[in-house]
N, C-alpha and C. Protein backbone atom coordinates (compact mmCIF):
# COMPACT_ATOMS: atom_id res chain seq x y z
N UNK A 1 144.35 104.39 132.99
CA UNK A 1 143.86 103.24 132.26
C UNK A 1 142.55 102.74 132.85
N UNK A 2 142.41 102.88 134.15
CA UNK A 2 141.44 102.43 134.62
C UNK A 2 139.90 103.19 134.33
N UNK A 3 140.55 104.43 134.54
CA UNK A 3 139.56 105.56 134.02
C UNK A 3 138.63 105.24 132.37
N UNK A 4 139.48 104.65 132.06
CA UNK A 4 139.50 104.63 130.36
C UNK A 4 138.54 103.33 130.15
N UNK A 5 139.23 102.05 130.39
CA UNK A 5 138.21 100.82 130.87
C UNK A 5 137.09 101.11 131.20
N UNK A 6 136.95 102.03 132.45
CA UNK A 6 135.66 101.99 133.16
C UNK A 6 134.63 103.21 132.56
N UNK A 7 134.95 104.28 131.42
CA UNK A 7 134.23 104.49 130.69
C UNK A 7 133.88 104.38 129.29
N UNK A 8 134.86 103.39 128.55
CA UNK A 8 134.42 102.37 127.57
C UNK A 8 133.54 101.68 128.53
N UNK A 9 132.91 101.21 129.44
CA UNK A 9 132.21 99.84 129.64
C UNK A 9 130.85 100.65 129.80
N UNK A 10 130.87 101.79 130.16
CA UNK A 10 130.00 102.26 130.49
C UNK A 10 129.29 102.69 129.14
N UNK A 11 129.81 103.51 128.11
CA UNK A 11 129.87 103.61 126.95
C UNK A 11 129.22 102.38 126.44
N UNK A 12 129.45 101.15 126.52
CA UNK A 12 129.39 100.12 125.66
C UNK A 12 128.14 99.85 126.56
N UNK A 13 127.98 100.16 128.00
CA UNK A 13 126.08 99.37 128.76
C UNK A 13 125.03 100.16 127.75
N UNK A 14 125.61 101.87 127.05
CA UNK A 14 124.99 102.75 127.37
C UNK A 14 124.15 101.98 125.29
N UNK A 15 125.38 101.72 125.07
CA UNK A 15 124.66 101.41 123.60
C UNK A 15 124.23 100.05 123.61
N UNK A 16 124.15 99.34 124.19
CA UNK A 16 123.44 97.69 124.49
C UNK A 16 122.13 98.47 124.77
N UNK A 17 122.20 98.99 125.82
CA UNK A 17 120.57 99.22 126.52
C UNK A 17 119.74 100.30 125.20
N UNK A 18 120.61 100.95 124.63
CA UNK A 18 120.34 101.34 123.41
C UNK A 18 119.58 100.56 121.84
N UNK A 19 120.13 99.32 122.12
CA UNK A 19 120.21 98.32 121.32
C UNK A 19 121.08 98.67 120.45
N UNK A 20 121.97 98.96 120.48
CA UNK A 20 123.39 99.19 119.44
C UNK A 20 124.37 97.98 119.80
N UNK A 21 125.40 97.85 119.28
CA UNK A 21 126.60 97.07 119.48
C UNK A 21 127.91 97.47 119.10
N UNK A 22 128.54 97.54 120.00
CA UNK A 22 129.90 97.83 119.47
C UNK A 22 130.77 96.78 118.44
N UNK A 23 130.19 95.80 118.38
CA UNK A 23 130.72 94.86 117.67
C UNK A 23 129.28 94.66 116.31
N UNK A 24 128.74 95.51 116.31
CA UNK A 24 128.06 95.57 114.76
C UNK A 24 129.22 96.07 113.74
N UNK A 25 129.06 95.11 112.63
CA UNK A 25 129.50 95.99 111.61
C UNK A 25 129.60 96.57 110.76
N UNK A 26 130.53 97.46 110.33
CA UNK A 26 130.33 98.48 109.80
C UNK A 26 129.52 99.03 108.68
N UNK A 27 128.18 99.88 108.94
CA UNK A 27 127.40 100.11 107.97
C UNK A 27 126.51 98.91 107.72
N UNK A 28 126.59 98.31 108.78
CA UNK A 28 125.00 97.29 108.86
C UNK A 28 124.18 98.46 109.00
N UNK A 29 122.73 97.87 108.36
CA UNK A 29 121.72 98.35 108.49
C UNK A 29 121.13 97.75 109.93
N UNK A 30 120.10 98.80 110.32
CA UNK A 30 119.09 98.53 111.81
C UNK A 30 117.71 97.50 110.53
N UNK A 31 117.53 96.43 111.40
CA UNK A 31 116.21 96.01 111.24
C UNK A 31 114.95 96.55 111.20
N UNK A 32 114.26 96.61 109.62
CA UNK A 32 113.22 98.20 109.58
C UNK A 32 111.78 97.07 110.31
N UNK A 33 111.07 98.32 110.83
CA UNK A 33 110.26 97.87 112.14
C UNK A 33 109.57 97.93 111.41
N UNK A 34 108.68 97.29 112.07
CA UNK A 34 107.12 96.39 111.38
C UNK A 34 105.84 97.32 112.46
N UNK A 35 104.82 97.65 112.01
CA UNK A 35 103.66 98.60 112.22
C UNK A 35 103.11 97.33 113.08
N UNK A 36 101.41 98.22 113.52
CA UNK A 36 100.75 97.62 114.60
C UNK A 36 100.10 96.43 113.59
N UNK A 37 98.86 95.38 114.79
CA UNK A 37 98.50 94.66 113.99
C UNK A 37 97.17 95.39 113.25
N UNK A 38 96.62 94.37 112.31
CA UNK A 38 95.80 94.91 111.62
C UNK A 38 94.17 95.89 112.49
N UNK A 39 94.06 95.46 113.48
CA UNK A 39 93.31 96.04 113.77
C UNK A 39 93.76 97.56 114.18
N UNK A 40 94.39 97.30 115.16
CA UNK A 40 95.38 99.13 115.72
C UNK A 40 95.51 99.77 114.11
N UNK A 41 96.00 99.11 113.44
CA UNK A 41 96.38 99.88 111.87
C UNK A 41 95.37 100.55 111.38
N UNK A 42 93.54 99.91 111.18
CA UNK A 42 92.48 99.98 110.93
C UNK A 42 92.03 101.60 111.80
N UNK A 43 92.24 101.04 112.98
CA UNK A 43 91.76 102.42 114.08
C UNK A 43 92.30 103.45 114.02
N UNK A 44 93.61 103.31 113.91
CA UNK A 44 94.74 104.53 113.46
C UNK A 44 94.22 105.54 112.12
N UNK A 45 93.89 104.70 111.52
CA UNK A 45 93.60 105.03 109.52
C UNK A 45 92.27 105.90 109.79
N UNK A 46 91.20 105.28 110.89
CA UNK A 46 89.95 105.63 110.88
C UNK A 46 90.08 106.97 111.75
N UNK A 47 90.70 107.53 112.43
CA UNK A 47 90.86 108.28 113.21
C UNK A 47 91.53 109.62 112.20
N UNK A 48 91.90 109.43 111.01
CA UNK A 48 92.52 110.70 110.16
C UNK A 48 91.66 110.88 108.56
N UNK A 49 90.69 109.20 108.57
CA UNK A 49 89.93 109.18 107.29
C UNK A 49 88.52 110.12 107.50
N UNK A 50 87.95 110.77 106.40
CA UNK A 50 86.81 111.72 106.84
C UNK A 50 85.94 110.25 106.51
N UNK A 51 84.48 111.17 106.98
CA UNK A 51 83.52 110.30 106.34
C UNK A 51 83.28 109.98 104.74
N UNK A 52 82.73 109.49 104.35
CA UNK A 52 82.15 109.36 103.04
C UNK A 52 81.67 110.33 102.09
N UNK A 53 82.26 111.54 101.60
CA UNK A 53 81.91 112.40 101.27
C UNK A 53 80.21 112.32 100.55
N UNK A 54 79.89 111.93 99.35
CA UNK A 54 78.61 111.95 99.10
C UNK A 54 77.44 111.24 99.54
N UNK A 55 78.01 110.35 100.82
CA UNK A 55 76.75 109.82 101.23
C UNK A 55 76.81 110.55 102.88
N UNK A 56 78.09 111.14 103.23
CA UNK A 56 78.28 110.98 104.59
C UNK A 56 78.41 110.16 105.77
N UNK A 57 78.13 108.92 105.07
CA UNK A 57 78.29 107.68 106.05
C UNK A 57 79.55 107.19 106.35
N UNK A 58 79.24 107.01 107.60
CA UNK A 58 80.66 106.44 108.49
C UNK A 58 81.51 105.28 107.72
N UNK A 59 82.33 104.63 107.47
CA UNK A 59 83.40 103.92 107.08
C UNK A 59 83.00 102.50 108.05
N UNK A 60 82.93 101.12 107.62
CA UNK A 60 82.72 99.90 108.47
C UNK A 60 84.20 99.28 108.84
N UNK A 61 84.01 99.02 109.90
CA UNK A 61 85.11 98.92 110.45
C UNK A 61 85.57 97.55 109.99
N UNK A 62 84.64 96.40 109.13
CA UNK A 62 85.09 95.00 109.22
C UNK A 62 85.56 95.21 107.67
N UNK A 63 86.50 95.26 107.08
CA UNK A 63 87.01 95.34 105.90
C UNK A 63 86.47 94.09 104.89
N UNK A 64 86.65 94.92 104.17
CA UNK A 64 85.53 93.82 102.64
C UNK A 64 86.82 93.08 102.33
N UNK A 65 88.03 93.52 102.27
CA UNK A 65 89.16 92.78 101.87
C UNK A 65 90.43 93.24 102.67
N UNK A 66 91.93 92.28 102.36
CA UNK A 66 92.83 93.29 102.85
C UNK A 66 94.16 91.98 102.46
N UNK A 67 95.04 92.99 102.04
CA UNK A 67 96.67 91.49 102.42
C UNK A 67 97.39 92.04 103.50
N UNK A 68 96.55 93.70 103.92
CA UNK A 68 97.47 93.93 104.79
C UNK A 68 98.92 93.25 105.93
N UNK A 69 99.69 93.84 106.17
CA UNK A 69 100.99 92.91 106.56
C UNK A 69 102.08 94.20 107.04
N UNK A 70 102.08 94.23 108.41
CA UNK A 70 102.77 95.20 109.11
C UNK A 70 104.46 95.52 108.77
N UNK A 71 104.85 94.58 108.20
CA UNK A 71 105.73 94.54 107.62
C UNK A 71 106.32 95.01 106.21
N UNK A 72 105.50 94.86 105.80
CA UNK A 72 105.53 95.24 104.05
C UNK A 72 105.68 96.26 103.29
N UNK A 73 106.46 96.31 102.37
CA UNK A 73 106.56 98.09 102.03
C UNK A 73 104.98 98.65 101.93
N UNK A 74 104.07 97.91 101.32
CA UNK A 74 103.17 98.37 100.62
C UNK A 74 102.21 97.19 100.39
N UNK A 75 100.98 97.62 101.43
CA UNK A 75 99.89 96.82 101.87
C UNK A 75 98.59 97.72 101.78
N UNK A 76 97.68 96.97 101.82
CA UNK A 76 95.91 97.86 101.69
C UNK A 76 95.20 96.97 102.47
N UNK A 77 93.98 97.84 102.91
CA UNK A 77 92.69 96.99 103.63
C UNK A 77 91.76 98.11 103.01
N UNK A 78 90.88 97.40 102.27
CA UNK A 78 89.86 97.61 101.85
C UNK A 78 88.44 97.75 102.75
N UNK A 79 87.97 99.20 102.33
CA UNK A 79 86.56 99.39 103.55
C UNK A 79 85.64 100.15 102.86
N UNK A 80 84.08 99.31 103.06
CA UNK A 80 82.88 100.19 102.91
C UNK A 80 82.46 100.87 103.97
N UNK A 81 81.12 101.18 103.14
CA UNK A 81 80.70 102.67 104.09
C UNK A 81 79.86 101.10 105.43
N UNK A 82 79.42 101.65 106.20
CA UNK A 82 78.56 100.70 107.25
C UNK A 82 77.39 101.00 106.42
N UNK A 83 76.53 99.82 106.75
CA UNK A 83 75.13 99.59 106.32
C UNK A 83 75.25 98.95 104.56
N UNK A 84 76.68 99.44 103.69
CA UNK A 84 76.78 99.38 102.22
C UNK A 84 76.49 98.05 101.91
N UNK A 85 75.90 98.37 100.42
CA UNK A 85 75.59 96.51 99.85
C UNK A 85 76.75 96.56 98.74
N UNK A 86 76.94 95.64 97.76
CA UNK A 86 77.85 95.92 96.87
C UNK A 86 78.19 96.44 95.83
N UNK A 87 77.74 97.55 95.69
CA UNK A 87 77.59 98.59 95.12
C UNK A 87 77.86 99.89 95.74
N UNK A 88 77.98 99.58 97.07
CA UNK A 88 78.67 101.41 97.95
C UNK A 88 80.33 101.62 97.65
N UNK A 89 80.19 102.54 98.23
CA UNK A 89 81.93 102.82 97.79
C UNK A 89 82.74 102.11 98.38
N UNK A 90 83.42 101.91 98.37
CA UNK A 90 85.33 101.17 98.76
C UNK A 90 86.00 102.00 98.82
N UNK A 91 86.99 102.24 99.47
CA UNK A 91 88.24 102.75 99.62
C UNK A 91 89.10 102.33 99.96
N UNK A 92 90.35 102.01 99.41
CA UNK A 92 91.49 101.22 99.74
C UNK A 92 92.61 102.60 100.70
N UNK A 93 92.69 101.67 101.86
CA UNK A 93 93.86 102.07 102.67
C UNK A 93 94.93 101.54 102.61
N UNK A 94 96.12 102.75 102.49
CA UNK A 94 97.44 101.91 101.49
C UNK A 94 97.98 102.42 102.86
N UNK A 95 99.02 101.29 103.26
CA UNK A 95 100.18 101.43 104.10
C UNK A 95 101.68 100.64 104.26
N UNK A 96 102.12 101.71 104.50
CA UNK A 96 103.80 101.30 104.55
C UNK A 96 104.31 100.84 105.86
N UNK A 97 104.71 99.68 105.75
CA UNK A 97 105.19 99.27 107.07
C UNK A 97 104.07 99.53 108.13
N UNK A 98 102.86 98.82 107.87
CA UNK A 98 102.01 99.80 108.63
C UNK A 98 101.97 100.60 109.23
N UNK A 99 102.05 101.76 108.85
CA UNK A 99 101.94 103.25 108.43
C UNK A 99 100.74 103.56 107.82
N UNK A 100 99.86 103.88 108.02
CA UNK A 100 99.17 104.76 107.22
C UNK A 100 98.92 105.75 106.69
N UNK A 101 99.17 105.49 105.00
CA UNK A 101 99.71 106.81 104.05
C UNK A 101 98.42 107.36 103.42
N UNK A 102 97.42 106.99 103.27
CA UNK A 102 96.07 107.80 102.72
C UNK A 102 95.59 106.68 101.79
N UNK A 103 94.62 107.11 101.77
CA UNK A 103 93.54 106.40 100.70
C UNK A 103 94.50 106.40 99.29
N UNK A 104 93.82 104.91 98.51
CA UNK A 104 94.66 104.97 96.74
C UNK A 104 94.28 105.52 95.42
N UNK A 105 92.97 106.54 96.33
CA UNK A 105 92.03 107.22 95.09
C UNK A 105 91.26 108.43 96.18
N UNK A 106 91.66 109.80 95.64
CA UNK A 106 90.49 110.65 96.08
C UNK A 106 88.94 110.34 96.11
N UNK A 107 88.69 109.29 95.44
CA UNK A 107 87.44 109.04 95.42
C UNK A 107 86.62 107.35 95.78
N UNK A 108 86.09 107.25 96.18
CA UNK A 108 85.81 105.48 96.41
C UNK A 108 85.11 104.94 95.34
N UNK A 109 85.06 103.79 94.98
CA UNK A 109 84.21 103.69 93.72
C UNK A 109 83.74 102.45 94.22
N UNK A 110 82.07 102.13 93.92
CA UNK A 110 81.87 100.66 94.25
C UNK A 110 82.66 99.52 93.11
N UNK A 111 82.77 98.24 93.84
CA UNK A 111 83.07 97.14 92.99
C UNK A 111 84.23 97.28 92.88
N UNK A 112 85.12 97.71 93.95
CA UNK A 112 86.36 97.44 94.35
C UNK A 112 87.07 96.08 94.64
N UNK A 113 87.87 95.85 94.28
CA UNK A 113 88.51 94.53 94.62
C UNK A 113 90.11 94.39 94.88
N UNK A 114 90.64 93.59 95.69
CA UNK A 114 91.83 93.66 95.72
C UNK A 114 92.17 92.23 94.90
N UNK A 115 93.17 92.44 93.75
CA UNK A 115 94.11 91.14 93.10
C UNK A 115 94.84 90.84 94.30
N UNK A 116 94.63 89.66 95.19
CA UNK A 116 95.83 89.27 96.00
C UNK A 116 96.95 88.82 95.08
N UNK A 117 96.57 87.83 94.23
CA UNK A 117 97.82 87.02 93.12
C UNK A 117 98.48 88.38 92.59
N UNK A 118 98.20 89.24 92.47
CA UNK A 118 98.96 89.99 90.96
C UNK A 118 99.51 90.89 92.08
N UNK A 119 99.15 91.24 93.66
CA UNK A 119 100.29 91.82 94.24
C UNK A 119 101.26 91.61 94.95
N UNK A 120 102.15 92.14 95.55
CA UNK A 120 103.52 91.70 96.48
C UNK A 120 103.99 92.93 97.34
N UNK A 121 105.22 92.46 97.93
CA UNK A 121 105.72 93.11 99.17
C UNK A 121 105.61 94.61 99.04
N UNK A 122 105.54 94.97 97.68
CA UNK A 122 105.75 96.19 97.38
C UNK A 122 104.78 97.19 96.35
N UNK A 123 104.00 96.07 96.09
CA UNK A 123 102.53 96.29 94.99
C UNK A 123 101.37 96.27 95.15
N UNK A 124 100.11 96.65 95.46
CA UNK A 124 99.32 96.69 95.11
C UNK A 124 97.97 97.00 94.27
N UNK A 125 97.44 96.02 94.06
CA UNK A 125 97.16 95.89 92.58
C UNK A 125 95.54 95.64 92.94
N UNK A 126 95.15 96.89 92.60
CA UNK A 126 92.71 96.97 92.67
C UNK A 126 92.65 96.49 91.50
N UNK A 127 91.03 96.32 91.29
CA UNK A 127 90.45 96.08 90.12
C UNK A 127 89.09 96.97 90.34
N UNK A 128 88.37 97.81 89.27
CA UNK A 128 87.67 98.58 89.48
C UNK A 128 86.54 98.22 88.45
N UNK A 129 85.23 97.42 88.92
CA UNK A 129 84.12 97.71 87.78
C UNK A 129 84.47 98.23 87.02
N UNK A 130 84.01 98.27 85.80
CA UNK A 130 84.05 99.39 84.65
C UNK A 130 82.58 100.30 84.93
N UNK A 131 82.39 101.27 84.97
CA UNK A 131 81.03 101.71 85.17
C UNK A 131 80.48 101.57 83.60
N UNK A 132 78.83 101.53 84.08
CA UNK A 132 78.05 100.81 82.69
C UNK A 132 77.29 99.20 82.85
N UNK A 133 78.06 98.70 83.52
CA UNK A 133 78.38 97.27 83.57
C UNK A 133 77.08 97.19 84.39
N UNK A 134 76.40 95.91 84.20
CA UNK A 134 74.98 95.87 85.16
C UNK A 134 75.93 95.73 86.58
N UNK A 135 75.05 95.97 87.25
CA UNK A 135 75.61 95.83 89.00
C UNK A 135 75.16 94.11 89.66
N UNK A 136 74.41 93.81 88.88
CA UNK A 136 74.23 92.23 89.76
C UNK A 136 75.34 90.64 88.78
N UNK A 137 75.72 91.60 87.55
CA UNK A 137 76.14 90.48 86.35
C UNK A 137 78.14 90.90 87.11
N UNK A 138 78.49 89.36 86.57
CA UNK A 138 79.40 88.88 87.03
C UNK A 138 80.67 90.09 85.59
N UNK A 139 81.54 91.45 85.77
CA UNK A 139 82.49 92.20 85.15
C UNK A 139 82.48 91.61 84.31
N UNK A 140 82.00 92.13 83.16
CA UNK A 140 82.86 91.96 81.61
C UNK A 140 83.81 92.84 81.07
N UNK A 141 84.10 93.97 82.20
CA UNK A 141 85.20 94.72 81.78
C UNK A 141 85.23 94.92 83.36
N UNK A 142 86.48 95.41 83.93
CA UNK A 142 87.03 95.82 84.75
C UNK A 142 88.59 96.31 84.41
N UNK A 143 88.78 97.70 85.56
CA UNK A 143 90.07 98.62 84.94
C UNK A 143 90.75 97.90 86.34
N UNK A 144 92.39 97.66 86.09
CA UNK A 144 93.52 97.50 86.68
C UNK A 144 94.03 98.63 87.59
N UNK A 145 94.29 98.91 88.70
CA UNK A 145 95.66 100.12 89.16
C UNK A 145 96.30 99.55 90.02
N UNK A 146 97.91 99.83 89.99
CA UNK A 146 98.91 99.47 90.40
C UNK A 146 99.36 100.57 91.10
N UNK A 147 99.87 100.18 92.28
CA UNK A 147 100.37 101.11 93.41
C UNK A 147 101.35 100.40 93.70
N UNK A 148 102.48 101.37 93.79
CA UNK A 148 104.22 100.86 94.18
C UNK A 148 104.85 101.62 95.32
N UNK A 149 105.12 101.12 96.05
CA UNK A 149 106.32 102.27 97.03
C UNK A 149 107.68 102.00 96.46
N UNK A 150 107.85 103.35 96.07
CA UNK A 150 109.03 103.82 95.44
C UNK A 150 110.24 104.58 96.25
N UNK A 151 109.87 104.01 97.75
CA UNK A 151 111.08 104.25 98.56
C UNK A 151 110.48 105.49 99.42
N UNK A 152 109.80 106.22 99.20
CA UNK A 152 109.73 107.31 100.01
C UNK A 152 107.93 107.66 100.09
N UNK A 153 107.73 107.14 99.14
CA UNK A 153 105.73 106.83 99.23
C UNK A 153 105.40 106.24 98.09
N UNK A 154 103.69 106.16 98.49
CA UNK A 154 103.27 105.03 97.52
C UNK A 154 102.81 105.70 95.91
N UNK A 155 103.04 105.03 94.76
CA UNK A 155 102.65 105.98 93.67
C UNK A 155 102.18 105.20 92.60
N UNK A 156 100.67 105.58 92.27
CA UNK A 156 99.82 105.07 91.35
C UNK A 156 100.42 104.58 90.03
N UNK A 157 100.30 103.61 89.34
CA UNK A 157 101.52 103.48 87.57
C UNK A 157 100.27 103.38 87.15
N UNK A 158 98.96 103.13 87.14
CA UNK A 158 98.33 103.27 86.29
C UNK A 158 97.10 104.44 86.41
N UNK A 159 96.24 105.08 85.31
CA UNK A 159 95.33 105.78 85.85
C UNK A 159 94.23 105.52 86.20
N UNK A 160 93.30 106.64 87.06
CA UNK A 160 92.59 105.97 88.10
C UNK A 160 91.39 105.09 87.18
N UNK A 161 90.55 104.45 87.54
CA UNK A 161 89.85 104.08 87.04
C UNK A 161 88.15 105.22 86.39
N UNK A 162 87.67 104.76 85.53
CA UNK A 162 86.71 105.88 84.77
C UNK A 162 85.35 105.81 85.54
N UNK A 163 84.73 107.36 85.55
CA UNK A 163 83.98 107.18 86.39
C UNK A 163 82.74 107.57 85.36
């Protein structure tokens, strides 16, 4: 008996220091972990993103926008090229639980914007110039895309915007 006691207890240090509990119950879920803060997230992303394909310019590290949130199924931070005025490309970095899952368009398009109102824990929601549109006049058309994590990655519901 003693034998038995003294390796249940041991058993039971071995899943504490574990962070388990023997007194969890049954078929609780573990608390899903939350990513770095926004900056580590940023550096992480920049370290697997290429450059700018048609201009070649490096990516700016101070984001034009972002709701990013380490927590969240499904968050973005928005980034131009360095040196860009508003009219260079954007590229939205989509991440899960901060995670970083890839850019929300093979391609960057200027006059990117993030809808904070129209997204959530699990949505994010650009707005894309319409091309055509003068570049200094305030959108008289702009296209919508919606990005969802659907449990296992993130996936576009609408199509990309026209180039």
């Amino acid at each position: 008996m003693i034998r038995w006691t003294a390796a249940l207890s041991a058993a039971s240090a071995l899943l504490v220091i574990a962070g388990l509990s023997l007194l969890a119950p049954p078929g609780a879920a573990a608390e899903p972990t939350c990513g770095p803060d926004q900056d580590d997230a940023l550096r992480l992303a920049f370290a697997r993103l290429p450059f700018e394909p048609l201009t070649g310019a490096k990516w700016d590290t101070t984001p034009v926008d972002s709701n990013y949130d380490p927590c969240a199924e499904l968050s973005t931070i928005l980034v131009t090229t360095e040196g860009g005025t508003g009219s260079s490309p954007v590229q939205a970095l989509l991440f899960h639980r901060g995670q970083y899952l890839g850019t929300g368009t093979s391609k960057a398009y200027g006059f990117t914007s993030l809808d904070a109102a129209a997204s959530s824990g699990d949505t994010v929601v650009l707005t894309y110039k319409v091309p055509g549109e003068c570049t200094a006049c305030t959108p008289a058309a702009i296209h919508s895309a919606r990005y969802r994590w659907n449990g296992d990655r993130a996936v576009m519901l609408d199509p990309p915007p026209p180039t």
